[in-house]
N, C-alpha and C. Protein backbone atom coordinates (compact mmCIF):
# COMPACT_ATOMS: atom_id res chain seq x y z
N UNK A 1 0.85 -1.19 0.00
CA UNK A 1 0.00 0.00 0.00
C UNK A 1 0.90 1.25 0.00
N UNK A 2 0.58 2.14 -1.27
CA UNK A 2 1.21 3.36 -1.55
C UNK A 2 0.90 4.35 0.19
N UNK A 3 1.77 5.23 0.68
CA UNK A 3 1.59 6.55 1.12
C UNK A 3 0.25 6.87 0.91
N UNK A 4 0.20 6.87 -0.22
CA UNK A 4 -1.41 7.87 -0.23
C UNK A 4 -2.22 7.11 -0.04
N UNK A 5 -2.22 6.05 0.06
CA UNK A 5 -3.37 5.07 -0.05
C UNK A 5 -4.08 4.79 1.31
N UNK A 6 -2.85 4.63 2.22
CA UNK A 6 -2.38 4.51 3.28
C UNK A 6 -3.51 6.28 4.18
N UNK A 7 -3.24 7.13 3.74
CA UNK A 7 -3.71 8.36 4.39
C UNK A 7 -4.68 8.79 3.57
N UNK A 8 -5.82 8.18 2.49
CA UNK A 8 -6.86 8.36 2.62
C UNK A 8 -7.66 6.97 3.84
N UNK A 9 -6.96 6.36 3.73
CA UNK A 9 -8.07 6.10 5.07
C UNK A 9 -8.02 6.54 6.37
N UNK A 10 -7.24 7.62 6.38
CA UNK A 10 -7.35 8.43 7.70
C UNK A 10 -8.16 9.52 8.35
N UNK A 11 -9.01 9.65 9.12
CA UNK A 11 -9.59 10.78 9.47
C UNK A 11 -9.52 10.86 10.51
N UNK A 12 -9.03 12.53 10.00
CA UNK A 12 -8.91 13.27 11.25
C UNK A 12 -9.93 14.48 11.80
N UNK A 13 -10.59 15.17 10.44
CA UNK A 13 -11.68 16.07 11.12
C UNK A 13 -12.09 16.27 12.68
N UNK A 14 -12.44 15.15 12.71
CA UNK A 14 -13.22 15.24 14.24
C UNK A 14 -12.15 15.69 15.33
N UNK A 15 -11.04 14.97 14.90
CA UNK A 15 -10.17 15.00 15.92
C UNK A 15 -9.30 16.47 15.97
N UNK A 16 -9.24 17.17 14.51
CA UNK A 16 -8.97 18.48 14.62
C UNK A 16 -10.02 19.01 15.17
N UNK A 17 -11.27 19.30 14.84
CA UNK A 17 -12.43 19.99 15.49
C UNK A 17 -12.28 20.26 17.19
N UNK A 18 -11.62 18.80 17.40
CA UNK A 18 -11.56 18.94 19.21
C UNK A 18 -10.49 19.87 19.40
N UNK A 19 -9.33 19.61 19.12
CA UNK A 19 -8.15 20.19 18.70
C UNK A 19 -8.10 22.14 18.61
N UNK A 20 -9.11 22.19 17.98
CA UNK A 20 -9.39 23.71 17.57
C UNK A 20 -9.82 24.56 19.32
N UNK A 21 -10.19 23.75 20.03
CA UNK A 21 -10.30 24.45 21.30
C UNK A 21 -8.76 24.87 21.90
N UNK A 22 -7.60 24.22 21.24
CA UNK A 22 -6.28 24.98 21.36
C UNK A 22 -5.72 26.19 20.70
N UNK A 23 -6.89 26.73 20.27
CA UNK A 23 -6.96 28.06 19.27
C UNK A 23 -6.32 29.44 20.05
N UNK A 24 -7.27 29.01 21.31
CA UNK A 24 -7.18 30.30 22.68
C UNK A 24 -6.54 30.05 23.29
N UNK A 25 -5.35 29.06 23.53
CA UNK A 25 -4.28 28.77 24.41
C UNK A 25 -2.76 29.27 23.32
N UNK A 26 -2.48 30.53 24.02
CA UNK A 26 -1.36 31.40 23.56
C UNK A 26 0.08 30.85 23.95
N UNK A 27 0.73 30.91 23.41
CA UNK A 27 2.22 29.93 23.23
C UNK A 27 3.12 31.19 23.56
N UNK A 28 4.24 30.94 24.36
CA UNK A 28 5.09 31.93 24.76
C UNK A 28 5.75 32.59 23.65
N UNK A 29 5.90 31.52 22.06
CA UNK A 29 6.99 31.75 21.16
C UNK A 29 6.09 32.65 19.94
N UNK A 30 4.77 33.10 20.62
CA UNK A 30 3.83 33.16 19.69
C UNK A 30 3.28 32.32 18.96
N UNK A 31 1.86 32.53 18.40
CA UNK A 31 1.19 30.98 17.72
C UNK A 31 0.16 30.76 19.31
N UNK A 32 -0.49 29.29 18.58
CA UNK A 32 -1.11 28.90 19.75
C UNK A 32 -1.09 27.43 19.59
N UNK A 33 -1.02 27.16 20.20
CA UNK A 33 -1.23 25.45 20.81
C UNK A 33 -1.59 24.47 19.90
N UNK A 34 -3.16 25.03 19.30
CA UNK A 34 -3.56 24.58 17.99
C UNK A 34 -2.64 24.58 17.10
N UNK A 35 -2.17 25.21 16.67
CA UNK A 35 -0.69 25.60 15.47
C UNK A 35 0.12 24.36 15.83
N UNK A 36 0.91 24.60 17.21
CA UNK A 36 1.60 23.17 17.61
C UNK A 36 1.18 22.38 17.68
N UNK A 37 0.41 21.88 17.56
CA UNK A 37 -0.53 20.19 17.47
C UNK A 37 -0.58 19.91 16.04
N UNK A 38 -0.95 20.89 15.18
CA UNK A 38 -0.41 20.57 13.95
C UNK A 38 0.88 20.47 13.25
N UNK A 39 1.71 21.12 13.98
CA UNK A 39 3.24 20.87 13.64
C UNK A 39 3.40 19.94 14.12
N UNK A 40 3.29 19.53 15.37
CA UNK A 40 3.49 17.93 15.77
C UNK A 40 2.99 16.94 14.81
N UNK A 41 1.98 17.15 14.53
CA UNK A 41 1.58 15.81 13.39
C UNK A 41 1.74 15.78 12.36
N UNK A 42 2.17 16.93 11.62
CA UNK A 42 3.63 17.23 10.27
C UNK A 42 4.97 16.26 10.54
N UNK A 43 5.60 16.85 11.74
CA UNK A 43 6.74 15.97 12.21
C UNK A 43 6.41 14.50 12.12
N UNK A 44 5.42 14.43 12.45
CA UNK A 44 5.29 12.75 12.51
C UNK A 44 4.79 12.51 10.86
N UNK A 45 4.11 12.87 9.70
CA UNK A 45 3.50 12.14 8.58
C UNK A 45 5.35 12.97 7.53
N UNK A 46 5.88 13.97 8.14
CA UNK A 46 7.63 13.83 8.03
C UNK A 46 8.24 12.73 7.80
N UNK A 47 8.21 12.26 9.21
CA UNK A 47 8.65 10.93 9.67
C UNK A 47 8.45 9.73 9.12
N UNK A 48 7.16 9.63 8.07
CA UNK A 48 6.72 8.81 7.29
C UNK A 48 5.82 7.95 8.67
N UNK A 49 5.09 7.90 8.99
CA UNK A 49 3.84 7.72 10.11
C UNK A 49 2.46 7.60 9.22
N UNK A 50 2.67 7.11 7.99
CA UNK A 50 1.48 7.36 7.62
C UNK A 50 0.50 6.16 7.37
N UNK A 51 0.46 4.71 8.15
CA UNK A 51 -0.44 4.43 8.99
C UNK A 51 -0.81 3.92 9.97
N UNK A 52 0.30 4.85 11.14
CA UNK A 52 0.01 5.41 12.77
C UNK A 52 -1.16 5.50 12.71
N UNK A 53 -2.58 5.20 12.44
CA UNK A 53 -3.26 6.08 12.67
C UNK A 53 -3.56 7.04 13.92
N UNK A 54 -3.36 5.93 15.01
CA UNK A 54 -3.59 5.88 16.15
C UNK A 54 -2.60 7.20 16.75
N UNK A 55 -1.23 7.29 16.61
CA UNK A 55 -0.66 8.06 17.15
C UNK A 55 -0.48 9.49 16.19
N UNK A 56 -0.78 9.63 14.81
CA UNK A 56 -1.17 10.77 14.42
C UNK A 56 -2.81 11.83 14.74
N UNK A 57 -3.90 10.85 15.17
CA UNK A 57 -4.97 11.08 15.97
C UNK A 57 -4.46 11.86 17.02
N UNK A 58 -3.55 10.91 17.95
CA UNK A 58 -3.45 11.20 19.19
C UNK A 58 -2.86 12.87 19.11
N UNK A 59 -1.85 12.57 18.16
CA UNK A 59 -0.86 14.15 17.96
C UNK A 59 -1.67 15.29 18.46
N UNK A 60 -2.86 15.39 17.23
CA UNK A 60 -3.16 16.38 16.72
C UNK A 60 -4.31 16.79 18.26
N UNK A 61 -4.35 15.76 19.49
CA UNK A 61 -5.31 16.71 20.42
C UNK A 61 -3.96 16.24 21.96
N UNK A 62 -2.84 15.91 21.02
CA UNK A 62 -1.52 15.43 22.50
C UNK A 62 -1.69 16.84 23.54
N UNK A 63 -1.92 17.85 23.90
CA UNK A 63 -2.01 19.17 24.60
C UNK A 63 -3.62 19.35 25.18
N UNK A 64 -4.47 18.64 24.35
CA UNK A 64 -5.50 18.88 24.79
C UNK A 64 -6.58 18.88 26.41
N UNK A 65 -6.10 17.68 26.92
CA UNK A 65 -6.28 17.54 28.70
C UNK A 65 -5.56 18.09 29.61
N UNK A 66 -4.26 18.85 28.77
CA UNK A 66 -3.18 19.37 29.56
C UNK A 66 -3.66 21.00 29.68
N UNK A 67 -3.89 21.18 28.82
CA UNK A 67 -4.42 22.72 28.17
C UNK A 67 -5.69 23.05 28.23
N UNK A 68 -6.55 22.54 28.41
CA UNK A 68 -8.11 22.78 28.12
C UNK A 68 -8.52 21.21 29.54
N UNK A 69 -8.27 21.76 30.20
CA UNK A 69 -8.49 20.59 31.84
C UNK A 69 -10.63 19.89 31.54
N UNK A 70 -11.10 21.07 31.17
CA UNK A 70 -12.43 20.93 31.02
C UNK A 70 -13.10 20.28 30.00
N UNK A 71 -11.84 19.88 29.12
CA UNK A 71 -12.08 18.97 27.61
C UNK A 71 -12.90 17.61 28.49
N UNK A 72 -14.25 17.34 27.47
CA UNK A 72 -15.01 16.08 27.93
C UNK A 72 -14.41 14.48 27.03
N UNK A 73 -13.84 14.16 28.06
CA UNK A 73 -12.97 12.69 27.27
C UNK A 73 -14.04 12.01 26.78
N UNK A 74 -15.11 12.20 27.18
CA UNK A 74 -16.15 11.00 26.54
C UNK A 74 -16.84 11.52 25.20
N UNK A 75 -16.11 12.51 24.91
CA UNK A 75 -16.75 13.05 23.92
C UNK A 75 -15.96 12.62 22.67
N UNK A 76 -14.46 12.91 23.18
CA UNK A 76 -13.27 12.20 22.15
C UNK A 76 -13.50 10.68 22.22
N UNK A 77 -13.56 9.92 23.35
CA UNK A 77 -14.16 8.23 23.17
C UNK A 77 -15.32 7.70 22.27
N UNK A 78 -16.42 8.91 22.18
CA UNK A 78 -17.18 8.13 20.68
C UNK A 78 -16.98 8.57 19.51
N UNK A 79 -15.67 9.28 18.81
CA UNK A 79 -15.49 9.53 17.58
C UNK A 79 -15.56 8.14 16.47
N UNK A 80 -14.97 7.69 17.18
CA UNK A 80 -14.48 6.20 15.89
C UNK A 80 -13.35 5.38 16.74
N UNK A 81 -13.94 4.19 16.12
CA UNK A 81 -13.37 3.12 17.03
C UNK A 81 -11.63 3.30 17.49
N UNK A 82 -10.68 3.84 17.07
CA UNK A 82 -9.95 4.27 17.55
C UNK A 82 -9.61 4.67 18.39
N UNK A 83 -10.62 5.53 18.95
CA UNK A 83 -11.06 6.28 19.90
C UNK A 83 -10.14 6.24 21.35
N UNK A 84 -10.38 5.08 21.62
CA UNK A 84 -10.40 4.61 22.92
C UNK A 84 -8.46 4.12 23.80
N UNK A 85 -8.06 4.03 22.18
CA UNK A 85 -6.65 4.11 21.96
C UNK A 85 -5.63 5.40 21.90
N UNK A 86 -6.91 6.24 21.14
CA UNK A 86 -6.15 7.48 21.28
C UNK A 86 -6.21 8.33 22.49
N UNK A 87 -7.37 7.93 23.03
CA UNK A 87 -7.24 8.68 24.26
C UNK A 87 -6.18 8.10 25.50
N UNK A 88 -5.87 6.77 25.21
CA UNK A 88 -5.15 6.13 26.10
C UNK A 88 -3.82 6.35 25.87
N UNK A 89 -3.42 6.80 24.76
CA UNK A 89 -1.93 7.38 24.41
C UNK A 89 -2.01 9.36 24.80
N UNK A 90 -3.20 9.76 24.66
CA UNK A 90 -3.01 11.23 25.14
C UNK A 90 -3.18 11.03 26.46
N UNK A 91 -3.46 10.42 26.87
CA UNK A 91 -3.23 10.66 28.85
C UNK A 91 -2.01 10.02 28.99
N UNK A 92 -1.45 9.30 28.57
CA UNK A 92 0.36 8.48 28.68
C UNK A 92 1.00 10.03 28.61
N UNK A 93 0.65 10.63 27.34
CA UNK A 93 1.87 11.57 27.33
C UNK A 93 1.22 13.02 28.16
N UNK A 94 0.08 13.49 28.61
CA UNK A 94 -0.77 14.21 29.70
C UNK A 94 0.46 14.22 31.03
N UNK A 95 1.11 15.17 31.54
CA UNK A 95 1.25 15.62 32.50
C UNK A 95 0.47 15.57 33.76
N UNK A 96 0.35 14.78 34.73
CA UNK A 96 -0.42 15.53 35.98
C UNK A 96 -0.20 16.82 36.51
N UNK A 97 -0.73 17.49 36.95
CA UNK A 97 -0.81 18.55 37.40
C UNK A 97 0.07 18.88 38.53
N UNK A 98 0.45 17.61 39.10
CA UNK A 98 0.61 17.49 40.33
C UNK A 98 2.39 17.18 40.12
N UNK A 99 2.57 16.66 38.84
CA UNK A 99 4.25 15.67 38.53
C UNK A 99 4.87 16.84 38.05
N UNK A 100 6.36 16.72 38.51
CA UNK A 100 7.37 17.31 38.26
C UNK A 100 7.78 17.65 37.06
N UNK A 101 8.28 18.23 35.90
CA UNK A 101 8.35 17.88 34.58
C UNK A 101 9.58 16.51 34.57
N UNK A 102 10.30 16.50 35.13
CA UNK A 102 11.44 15.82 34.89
C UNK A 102 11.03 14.26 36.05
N UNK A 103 9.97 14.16 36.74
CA UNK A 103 9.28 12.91 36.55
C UNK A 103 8.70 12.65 36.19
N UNK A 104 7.93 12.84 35.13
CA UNK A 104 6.88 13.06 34.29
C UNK A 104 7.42 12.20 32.71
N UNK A 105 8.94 13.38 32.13
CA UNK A 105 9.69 12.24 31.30
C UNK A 105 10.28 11.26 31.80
N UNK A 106 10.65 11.15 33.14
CA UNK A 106 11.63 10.18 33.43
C UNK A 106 10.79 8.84 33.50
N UNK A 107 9.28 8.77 33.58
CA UNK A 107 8.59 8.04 33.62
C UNK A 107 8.11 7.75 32.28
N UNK A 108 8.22 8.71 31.14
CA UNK A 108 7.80 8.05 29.81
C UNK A 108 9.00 7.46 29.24
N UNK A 109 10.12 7.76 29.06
CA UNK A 109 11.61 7.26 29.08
C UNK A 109 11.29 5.89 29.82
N UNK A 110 11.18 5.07 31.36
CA UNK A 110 11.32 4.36 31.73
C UNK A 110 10.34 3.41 31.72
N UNK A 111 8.84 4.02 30.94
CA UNK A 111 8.27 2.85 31.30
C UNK A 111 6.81 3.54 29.55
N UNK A 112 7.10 4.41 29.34
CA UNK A 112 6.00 4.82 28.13
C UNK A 112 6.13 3.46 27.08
N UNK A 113 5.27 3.85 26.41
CA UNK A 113 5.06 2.91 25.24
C UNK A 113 5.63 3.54 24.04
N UNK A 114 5.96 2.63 23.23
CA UNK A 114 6.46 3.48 22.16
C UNK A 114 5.95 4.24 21.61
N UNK A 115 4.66 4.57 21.30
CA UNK A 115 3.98 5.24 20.97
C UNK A 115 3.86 6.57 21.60
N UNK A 116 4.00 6.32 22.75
CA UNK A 116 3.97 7.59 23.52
C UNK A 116 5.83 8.51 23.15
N UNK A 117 6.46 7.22 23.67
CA UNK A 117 8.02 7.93 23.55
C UNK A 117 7.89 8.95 21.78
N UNK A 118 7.51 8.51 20.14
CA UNK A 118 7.59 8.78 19.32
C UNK A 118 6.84 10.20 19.43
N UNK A 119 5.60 10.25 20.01
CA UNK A 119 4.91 11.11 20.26
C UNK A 119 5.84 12.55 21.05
N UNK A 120 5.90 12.03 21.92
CA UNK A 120 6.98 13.13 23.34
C UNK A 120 8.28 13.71 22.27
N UNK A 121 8.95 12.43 21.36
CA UNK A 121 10.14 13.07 20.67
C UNK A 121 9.41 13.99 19.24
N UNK A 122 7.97 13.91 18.61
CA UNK A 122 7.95 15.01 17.65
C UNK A 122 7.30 16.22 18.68
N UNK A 123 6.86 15.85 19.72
CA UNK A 123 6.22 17.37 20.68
C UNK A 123 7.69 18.07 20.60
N UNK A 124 9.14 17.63 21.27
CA UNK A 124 9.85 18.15 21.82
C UNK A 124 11.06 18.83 20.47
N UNK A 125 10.65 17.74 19.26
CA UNK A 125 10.89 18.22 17.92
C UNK A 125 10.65 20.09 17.70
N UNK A 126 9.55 19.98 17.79
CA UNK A 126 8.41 21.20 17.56
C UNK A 126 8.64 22.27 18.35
N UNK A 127 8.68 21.97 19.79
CA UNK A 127 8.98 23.09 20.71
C UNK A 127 10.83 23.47 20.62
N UNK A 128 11.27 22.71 20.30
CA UNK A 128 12.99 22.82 20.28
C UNK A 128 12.82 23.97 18.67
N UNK A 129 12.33 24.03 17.88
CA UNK A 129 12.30 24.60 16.78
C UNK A 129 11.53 25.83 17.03
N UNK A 130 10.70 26.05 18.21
CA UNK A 130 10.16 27.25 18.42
C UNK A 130 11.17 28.10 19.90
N UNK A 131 12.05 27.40 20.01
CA UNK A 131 12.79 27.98 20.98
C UNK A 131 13.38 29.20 20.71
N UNK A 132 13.13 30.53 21.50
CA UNK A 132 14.29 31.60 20.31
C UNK A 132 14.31 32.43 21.92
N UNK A 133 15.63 33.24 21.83
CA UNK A 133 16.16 33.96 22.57
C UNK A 133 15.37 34.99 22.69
N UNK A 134 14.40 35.35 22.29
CA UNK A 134 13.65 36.50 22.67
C UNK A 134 12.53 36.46 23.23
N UNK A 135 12.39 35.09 23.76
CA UNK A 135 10.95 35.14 24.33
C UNK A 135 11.08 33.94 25.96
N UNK A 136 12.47 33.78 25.48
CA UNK A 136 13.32 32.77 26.53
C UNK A 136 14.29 33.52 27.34
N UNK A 137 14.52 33.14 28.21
CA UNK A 137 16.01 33.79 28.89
C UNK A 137 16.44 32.69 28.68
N UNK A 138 18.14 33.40 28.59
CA UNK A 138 18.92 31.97 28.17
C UNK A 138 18.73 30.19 29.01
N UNK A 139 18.66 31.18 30.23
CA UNK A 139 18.87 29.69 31.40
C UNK A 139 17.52 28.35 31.36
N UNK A 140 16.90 29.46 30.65
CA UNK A 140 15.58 28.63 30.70
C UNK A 140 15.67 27.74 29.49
N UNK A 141 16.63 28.89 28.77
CA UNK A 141 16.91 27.78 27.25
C UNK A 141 18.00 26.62 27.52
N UNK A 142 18.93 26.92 28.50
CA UNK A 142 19.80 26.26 28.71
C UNK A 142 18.83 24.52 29.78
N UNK A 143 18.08 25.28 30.37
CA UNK A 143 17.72 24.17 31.45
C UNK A 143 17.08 23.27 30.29
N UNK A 144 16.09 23.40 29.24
CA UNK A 144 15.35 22.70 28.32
C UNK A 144 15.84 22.23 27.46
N UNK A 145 16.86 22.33 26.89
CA UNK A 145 18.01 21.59 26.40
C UNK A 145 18.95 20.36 27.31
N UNK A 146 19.47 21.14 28.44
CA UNK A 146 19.54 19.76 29.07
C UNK A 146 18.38 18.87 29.26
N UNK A 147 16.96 19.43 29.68
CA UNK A 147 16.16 18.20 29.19
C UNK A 147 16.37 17.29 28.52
N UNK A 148 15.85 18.24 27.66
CA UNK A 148 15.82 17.21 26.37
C UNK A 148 16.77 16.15 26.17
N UNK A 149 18.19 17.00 26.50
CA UNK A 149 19.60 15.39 26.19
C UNK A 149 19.22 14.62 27.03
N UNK A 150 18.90 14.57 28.34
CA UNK A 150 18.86 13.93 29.56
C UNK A 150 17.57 13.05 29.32
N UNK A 151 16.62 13.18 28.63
CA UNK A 151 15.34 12.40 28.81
C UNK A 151 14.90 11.92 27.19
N UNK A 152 14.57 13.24 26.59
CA UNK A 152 13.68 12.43 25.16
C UNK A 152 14.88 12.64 24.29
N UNK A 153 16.41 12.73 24.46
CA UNK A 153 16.97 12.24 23.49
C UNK A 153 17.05 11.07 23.57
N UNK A 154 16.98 10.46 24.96
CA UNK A 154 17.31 8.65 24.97
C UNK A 154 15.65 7.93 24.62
N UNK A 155 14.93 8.67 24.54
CA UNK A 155 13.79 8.26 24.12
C UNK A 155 13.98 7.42 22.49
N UNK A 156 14.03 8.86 21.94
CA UNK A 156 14.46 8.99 20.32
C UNK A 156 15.27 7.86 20.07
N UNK A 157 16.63 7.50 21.02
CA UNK A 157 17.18 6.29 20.47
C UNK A 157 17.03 5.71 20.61
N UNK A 158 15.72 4.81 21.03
CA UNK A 158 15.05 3.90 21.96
C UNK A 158 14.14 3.56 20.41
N UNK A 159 13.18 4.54 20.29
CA UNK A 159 12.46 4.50 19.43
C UNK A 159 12.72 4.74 17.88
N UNK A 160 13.45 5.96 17.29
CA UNK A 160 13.81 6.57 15.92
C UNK A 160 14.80 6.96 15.96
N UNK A 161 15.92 6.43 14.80
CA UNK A 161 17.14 6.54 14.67
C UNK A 161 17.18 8.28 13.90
N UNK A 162 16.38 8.54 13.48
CA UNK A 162 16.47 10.04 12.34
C UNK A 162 16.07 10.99 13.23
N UNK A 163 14.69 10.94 13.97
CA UNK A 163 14.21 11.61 15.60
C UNK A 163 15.85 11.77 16.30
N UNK A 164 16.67 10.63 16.62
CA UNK A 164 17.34 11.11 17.30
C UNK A 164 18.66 12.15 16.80
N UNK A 165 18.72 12.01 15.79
CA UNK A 165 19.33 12.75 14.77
C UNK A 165 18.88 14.27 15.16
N UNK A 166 17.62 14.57 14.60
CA UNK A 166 17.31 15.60 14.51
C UNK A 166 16.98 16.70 15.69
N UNK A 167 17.13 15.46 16.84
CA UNK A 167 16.97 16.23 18.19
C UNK A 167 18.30 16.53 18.65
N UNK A 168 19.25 15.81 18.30
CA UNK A 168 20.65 16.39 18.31
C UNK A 168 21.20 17.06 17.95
N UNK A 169 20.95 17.30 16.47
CA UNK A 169 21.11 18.73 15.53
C UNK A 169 20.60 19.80 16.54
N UNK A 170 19.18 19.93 16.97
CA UNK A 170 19.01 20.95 17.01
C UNK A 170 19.35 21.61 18.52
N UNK A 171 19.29 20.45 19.47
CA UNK A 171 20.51 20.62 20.80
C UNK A 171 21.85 21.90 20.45
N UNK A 172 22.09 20.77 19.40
CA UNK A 172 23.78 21.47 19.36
C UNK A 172 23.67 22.38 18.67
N UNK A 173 22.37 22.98 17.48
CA UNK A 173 22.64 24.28 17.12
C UNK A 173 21.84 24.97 17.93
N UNK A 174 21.18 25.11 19.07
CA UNK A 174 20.62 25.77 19.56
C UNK A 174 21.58 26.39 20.66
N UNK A 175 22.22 25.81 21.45
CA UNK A 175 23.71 25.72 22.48
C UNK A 175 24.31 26.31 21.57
N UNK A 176 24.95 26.54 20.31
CA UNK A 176 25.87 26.95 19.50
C UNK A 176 25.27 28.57 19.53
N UNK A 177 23.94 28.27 19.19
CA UNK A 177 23.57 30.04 18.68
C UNK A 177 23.65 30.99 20.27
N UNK A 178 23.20 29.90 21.21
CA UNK A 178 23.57 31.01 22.36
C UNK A 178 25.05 31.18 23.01
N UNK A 179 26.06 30.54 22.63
CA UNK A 179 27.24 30.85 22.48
C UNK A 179 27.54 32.22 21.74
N UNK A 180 27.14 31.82 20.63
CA UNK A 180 27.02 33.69 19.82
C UNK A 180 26.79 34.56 19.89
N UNK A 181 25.51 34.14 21.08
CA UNK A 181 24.62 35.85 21.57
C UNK A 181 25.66 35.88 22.71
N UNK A 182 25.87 35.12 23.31
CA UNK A 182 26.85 35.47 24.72
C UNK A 182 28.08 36.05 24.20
N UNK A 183 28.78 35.91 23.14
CA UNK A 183 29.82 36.51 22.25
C UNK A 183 29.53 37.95 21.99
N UNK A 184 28.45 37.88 21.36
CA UNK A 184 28.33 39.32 20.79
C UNK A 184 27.48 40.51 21.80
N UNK A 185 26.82 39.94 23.00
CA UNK A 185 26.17 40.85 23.50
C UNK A 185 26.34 40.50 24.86
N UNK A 186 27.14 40.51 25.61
CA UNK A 186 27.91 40.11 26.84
C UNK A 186 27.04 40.84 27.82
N UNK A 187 27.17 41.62 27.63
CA UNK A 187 26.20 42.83 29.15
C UNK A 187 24.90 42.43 29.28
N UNK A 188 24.44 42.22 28.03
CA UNK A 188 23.01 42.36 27.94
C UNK A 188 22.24 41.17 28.77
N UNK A 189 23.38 40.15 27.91
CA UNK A 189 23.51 37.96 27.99
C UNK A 189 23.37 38.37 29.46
N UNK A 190 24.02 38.93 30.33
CA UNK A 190 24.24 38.46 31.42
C UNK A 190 22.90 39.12 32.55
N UNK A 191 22.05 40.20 31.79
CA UNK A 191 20.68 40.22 32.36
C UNK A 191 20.09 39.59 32.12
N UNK A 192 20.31 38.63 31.06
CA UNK A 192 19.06 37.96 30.06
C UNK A 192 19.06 36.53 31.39
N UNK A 193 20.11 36.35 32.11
CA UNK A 193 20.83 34.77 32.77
C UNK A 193 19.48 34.64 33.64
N UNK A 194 19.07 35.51 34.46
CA UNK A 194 18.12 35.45 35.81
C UNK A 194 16.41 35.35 35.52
């Protein structure tokens, strides 16, 4: 079965429709939430994911219980028989409210499903590409980068050899470019630290 063949039997409507309630949830890097849920599930049909169904579903509402707390799960459980899968991979990768971020991955790293790990490495894809010095202080850029090496890069090599690739690239050019700003704007870098 061709690619395309493969992603006309996919639907997602419904599952964007839910999705679209991430319209009003504003993103630090600018954009909104909605926007990133669709870049996430670019990264993944990227990736050649094209018949995940299950975890390209999941993509496109992965923020949704995290972001919108008041979202009715039983509403996403009678879309289509899928359903019930996708919601069980968006609460895997769902944050509690209550968990640390860094037990939160250390627990999808040690015990997620692959599905979830592939998922967590195109979220962290997406947000690593919206990372920029002007809406970050460095340290904050610096702390989320060590994340990332420390948790969903070992994900990535767990799960996708090219994922882990590309989360490494952008580690090391992201660390590289703030080397540059710390080069060229020293006084400034060093209000930007706190």
């Amino acid at each position: 079965m061709t690619a395309e063949e493969k992603l006309k039997n996919l639907v997602l409507a419904p599952y964007i429709l839910k999705a679209t309630a991430l319209i009003g949830i504003i993103r630090g890097v600018g954009g909104n939430q909605f926007r990133h849920a669709m870049a996430t599930m670019a990264i993944l049909l990227d990736y050649k994911f094209f018949d995940d169904y299950v975890l390209l579903k999941a993509s496109v509402i992965h923020d949704l219980f995290e972001d919108v707390p008041t979202t009715n799960e039983m509403d996403i459980r009678i879309i289509d028989g899928q359903a019930d899968d996708v919601v069980r991979l968006v609460r895997e990768v769902t944050r509690p409210e209550e968990m640390d971020k860094a037990d939160y991955l250390r627990r999808i790293l040690d015990h997620g499903s692959r599905y979830a790990k592939i998922l967590k490495c195109a979220d962290r894809i997406s947000n690593l590409t919206d990372l920029h010095t002007d809406t970050q202080t460095d340290q904050k850029i610096i702390d989320y980068l060590d994340q990332t090496e420390k948790y969903v890069l070992p994900m990535a090599e767990q799960v996708n050899e090219d994922m882990f690739r590309e989360l490494s690239d952008l580690i090391k050019s992201r660390r590289r470019f703030l080397k540059i700003i710390e080069k060229c704007l020293p006084a400034e870098n060093e209000n930007n630290k706190t």
